[in-house]
N, C-alpha and C. Protein backbone atom coordinates (compact mmCIF):
# COMPACT_ATOMS: atom_id res chain seq x y z
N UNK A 1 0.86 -1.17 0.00
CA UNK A 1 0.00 0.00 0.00
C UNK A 1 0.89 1.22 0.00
N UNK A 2 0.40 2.36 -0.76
CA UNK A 2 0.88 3.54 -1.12
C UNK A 2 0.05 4.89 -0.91
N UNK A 3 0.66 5.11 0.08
CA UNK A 3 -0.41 6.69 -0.06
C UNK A 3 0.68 8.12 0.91
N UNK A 4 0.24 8.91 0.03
CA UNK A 4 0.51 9.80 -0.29
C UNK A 4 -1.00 10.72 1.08
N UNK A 5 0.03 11.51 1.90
CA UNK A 5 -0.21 12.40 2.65
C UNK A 5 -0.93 13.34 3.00
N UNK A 6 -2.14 13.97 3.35
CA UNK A 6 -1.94 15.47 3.93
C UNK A 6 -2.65 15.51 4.90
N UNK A 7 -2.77 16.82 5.19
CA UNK A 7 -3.18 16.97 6.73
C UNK A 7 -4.79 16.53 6.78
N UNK A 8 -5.10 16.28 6.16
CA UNK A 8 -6.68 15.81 5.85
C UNK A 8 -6.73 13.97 5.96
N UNK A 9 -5.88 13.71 5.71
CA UNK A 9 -5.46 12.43 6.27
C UNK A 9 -4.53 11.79 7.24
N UNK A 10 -5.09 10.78 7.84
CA UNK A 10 -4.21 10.24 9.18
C UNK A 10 -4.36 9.19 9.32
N UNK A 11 -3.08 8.63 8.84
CA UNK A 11 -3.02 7.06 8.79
C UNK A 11 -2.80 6.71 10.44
N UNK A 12 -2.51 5.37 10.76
CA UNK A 12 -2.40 4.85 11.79
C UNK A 12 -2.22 3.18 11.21
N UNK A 13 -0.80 2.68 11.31
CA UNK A 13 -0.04 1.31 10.64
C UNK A 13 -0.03 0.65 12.11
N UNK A 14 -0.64 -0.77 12.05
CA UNK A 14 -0.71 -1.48 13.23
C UNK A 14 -0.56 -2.84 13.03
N UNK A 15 0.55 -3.31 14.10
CA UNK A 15 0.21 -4.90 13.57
C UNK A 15 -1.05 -5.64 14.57
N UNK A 16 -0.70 -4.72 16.02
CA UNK A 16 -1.87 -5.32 16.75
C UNK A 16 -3.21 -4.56 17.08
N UNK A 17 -4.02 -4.62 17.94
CA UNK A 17 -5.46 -3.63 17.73
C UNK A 17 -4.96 -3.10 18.90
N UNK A 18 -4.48 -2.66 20.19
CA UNK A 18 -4.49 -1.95 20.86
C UNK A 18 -3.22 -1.04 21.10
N UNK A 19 -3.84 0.57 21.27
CA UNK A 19 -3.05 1.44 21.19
C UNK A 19 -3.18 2.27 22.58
N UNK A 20 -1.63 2.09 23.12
CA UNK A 20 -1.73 3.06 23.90
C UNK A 20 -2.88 2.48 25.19
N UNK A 21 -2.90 1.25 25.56
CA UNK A 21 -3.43 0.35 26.53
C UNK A 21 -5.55 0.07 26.10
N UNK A 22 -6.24 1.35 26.26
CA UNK A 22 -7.46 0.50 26.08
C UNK A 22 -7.95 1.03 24.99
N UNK A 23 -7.24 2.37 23.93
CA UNK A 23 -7.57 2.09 22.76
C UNK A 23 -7.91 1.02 21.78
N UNK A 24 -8.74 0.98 20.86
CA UNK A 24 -8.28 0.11 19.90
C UNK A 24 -9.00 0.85 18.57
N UNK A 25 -7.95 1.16 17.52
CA UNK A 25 -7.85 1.59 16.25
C UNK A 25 -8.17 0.46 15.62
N UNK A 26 -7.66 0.09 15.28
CA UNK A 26 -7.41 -1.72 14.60
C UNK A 26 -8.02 -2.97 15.18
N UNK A 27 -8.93 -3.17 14.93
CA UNK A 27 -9.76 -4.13 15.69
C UNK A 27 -9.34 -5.72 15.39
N UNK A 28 -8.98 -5.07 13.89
CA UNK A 28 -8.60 -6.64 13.21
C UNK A 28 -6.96 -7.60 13.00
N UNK A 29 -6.53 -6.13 13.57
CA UNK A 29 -4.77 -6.24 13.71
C UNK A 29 -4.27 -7.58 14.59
N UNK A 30 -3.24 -7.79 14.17
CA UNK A 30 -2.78 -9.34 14.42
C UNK A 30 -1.67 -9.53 14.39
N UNK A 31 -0.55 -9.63 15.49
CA UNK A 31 0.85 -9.82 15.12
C UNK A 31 1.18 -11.10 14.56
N UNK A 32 0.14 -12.32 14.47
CA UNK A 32 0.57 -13.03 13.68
C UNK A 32 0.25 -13.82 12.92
N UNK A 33 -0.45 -12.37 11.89
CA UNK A 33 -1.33 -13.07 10.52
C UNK A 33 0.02 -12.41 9.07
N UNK A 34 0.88 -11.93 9.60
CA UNK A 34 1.60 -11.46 8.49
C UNK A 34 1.42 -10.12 7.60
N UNK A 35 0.45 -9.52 8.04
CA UNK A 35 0.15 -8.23 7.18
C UNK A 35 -0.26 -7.34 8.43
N UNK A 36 -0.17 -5.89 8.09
CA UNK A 36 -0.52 -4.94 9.10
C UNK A 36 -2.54 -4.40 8.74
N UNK A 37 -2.84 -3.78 9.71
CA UNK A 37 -4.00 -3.27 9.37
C UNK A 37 -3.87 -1.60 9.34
N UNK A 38 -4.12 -1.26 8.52
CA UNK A 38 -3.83 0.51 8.16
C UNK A 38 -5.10 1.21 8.12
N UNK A 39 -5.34 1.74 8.99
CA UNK A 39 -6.70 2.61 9.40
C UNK A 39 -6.57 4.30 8.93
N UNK A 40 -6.94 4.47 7.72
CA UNK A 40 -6.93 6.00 7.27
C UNK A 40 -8.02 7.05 8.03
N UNK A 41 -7.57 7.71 8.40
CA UNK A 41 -9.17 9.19 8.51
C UNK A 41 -8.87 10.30 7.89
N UNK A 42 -9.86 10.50 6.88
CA UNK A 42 -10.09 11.61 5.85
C UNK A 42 -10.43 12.75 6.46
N UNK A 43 -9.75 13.10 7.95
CA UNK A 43 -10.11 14.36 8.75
C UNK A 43 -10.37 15.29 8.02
N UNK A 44 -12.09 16.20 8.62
CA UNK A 44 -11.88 17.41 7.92
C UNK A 44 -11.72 18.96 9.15
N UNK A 45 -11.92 18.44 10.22
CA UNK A 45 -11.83 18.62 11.45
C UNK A 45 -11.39 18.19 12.72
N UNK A 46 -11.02 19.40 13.48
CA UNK A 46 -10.30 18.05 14.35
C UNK A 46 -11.52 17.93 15.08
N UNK A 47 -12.33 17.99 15.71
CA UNK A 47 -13.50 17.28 16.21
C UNK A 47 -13.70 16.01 15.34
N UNK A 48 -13.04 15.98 14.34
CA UNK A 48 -13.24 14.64 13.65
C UNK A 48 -12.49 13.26 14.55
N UNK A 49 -11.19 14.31 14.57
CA UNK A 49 -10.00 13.59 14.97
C UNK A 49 -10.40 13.10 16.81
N UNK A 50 -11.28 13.74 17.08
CA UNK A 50 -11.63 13.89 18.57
C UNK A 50 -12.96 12.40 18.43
N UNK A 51 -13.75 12.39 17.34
CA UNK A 51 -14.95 11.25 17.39
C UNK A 51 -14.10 10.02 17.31
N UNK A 52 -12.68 10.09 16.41
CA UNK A 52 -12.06 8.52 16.06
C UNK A 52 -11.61 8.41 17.50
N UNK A 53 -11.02 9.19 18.37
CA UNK A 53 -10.46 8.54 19.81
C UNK A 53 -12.16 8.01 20.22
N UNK A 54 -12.57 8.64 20.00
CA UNK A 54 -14.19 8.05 20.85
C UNK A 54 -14.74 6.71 20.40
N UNK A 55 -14.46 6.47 19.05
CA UNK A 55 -14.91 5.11 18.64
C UNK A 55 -13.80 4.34 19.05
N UNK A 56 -12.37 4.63 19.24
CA UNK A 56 -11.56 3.88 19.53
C UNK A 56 -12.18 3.31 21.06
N UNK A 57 -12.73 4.04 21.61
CA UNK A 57 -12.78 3.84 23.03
C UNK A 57 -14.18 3.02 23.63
N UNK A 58 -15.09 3.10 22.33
CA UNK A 58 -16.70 2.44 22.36
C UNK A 58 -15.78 1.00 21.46
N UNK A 59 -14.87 0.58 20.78
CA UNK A 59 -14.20 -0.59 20.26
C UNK A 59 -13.93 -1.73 21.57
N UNK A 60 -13.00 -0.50 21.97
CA UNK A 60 -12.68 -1.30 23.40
C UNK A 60 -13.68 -1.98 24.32
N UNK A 61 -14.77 -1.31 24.94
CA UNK A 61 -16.00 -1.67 25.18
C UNK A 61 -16.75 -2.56 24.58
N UNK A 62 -16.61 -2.71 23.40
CA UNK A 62 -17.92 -3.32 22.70
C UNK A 62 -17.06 -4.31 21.62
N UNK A 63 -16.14 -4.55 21.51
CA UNK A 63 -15.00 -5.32 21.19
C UNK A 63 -15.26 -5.11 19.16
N UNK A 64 -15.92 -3.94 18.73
CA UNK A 64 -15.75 -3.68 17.52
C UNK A 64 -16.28 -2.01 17.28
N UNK A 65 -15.20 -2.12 16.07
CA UNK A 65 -15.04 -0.16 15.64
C UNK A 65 -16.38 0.30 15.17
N UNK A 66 -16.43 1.57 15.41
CA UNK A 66 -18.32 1.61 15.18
C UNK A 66 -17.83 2.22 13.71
N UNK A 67 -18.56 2.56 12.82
CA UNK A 67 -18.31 2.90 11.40
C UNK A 67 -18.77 4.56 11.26
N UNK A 68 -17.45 4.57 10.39
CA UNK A 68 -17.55 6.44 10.23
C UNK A 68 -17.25 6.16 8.86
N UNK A 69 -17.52 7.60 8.16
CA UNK A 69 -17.41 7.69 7.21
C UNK A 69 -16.03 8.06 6.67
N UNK A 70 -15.30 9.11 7.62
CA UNK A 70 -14.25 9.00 6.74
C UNK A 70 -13.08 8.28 7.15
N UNK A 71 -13.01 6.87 7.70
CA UNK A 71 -12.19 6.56 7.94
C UNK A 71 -12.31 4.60 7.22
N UNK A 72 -11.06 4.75 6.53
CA UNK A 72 -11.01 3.19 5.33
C UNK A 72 -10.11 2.48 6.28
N UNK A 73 -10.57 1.36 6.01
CA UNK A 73 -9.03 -0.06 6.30
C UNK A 73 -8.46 -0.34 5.48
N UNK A 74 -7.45 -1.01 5.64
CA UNK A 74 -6.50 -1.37 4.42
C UNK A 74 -5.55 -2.64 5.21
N UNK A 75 -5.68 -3.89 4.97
CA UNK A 75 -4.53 -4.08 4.80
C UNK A 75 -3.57 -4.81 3.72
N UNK A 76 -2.08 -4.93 4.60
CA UNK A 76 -1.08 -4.85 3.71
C UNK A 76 0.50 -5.20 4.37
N UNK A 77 1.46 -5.90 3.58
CA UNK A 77 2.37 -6.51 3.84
C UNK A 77 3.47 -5.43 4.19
N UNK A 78 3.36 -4.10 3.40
CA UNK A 78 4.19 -3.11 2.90
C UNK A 78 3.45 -2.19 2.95
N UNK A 79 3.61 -1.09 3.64
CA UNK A 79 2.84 0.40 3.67
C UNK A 79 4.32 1.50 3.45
N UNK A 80 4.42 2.53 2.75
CA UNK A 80 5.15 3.64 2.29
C UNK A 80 4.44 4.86 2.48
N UNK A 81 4.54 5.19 3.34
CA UNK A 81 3.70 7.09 3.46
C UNK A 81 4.48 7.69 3.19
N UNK A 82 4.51 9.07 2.30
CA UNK A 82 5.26 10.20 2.03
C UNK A 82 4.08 11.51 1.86
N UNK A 83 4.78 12.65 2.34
CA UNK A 83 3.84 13.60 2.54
C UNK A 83 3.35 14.02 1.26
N UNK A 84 2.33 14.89 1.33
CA UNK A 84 1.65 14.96 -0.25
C UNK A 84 2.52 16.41 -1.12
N UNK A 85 2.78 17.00 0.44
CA UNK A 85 3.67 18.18 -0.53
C UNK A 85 5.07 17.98 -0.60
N UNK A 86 5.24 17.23 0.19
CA UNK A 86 7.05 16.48 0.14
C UNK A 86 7.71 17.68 1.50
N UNK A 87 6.97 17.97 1.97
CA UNK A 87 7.42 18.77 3.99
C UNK A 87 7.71 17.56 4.27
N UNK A 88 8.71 17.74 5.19
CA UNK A 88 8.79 16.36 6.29
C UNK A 88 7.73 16.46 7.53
N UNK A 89 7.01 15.35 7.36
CA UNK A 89 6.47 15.36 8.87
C UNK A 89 6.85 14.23 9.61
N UNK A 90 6.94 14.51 10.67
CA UNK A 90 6.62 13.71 11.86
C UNK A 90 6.42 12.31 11.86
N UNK A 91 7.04 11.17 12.12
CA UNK A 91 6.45 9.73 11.99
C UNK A 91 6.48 9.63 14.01
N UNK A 92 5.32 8.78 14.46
CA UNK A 92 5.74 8.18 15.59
C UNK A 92 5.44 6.73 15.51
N UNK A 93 6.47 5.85 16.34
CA UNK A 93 6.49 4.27 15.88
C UNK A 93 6.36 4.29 17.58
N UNK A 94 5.60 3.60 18.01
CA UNK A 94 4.96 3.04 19.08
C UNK A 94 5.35 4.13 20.03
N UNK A 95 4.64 5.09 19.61
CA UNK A 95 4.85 6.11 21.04
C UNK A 95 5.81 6.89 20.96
N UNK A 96 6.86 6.95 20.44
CA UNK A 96 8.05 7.54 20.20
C UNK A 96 8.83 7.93 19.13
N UNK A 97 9.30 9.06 19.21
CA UNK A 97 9.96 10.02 17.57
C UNK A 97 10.19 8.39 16.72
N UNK A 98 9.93 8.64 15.44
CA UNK A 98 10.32 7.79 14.59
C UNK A 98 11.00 8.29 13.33
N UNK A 99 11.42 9.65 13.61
CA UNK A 99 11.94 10.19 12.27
C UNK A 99 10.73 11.37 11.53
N UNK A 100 10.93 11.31 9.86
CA UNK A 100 9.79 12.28 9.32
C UNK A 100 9.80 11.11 8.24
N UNK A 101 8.62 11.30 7.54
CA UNK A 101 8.32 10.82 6.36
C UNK A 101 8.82 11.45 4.93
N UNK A 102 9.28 10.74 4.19
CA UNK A 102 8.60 9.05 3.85
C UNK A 102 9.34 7.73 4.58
N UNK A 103 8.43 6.98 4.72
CA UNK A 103 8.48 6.13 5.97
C UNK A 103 7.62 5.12 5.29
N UNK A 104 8.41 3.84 5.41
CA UNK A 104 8.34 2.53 5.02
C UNK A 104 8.22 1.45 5.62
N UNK A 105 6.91 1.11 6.12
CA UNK A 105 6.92 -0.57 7.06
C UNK A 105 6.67 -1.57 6.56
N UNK A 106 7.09 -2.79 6.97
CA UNK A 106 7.24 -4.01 5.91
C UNK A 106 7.04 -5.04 7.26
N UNK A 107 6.02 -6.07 6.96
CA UNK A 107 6.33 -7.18 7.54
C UNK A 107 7.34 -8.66 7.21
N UNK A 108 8.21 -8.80 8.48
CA UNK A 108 8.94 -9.87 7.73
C UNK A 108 8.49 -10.95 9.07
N UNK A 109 7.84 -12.08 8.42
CA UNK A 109 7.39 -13.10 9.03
C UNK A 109 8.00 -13.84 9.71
N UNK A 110 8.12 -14.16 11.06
CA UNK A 110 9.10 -14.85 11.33
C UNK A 110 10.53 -14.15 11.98
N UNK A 111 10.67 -13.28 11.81
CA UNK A 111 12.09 -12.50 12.17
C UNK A 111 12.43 -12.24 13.26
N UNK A 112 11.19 -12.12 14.11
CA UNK A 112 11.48 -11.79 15.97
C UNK A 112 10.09 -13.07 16.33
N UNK A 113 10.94 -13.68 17.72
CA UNK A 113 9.81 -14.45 18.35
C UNK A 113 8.79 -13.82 19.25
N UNK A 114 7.60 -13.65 20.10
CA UNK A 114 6.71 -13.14 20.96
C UNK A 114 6.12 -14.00 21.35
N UNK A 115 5.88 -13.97 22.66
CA UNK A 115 5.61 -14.90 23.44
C UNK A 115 3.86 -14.21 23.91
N UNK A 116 2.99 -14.76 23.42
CA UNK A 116 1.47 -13.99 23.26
C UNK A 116 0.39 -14.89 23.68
N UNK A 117 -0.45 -14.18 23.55
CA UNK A 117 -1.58 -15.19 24.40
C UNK A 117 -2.65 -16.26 23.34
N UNK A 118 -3.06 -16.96 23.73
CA UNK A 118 -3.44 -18.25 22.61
C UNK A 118 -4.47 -17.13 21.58
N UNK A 119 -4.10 -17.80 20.59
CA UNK A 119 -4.96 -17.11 19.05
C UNK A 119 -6.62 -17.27 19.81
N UNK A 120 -7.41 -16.67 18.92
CA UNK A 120 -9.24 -16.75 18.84
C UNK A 120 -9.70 -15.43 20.19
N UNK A 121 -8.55 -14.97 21.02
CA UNK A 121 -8.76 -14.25 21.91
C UNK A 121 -9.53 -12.50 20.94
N UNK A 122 -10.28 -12.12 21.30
CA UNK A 122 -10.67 -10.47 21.06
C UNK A 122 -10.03 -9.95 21.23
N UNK A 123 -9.94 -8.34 20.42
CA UNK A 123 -9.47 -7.16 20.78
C UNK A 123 -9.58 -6.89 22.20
N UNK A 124 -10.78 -6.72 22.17
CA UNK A 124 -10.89 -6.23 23.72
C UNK A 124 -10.77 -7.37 24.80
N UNK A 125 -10.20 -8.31 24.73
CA UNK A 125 -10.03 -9.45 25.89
C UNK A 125 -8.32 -9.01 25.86
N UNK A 126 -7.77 -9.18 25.06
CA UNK A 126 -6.46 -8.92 24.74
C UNK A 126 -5.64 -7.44 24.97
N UNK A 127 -6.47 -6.46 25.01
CA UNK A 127 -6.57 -4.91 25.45
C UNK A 127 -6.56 -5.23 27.13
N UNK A 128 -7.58 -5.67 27.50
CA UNK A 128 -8.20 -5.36 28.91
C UNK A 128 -6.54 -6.27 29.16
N UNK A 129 -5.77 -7.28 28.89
CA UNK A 129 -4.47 -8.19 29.67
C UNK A 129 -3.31 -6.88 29.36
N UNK A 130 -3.52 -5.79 28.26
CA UNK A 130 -2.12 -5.59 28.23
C UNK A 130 -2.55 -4.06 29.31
N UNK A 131 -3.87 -3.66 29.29
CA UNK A 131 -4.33 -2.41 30.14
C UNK A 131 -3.70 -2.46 31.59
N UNK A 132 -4.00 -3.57 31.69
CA UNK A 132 -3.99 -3.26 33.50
C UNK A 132 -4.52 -4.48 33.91
């Protein structure tokens, strides 16, 4: 997957569904199905940006993302973001500076071991063990 930037959009690249303890962006994210889940929002406001933390947070609760309009899934083995005007912005990779874009994630299968809890478990069963 390829996309191209702007402030009207806000990706979010995940391999697992919970962000930041009882968020969950990615409901369908999986560290070990081999592909990431890429959650776009076509922000046109930030009150926009303010409803996606809120569905993130009714996900958690209700163990699925409620549906908005401007926000697509995607996934994908390989994601490449670069900004749309070619500014550097900002990347953060789990919480922390990750550089500026363009910025390239790739799954390689197999490459690091994790020691995780048995497959068929929910988002939100799997949220609520890493929350607290």
């Amino acid at each position: 997957m390829r996309s191209s930037l702007s402030w009207l959009k806000r990706p979010h690249v995940a391999n697992v569904a919970c962000y930041g303890g009882p968020l969950v962006f990615t409901p369908r994210a999986r560290p070990d199905d081999g592909r990431f889940e890429v959650l776009v929002q076509h922000a046109r406001r930030h009150r926009d940006i303010l409803r996606l933390f809120w569905a993130a947070l009714l996900a958690r609760l209700f163990g699925r993302m409620p549906r908005m309009r401007d926000v697509t899934f995607h996934a994908a083995r390989r994601v490449r973001l670069e900004s749309a005007d070619g500014r550097p912005v900002p990347v953060e990779v789990d919480g922390d500076p990750g550089g500026f874009l363009p910025a390239e994630f790739e799954i390689l299968p197999g490459a690091v071991r994790i020691l995780a809890p048995p497959t068929g478990r929910t988002a939100r069963s799997s949220c609520a063990a890493s929350s607290g």
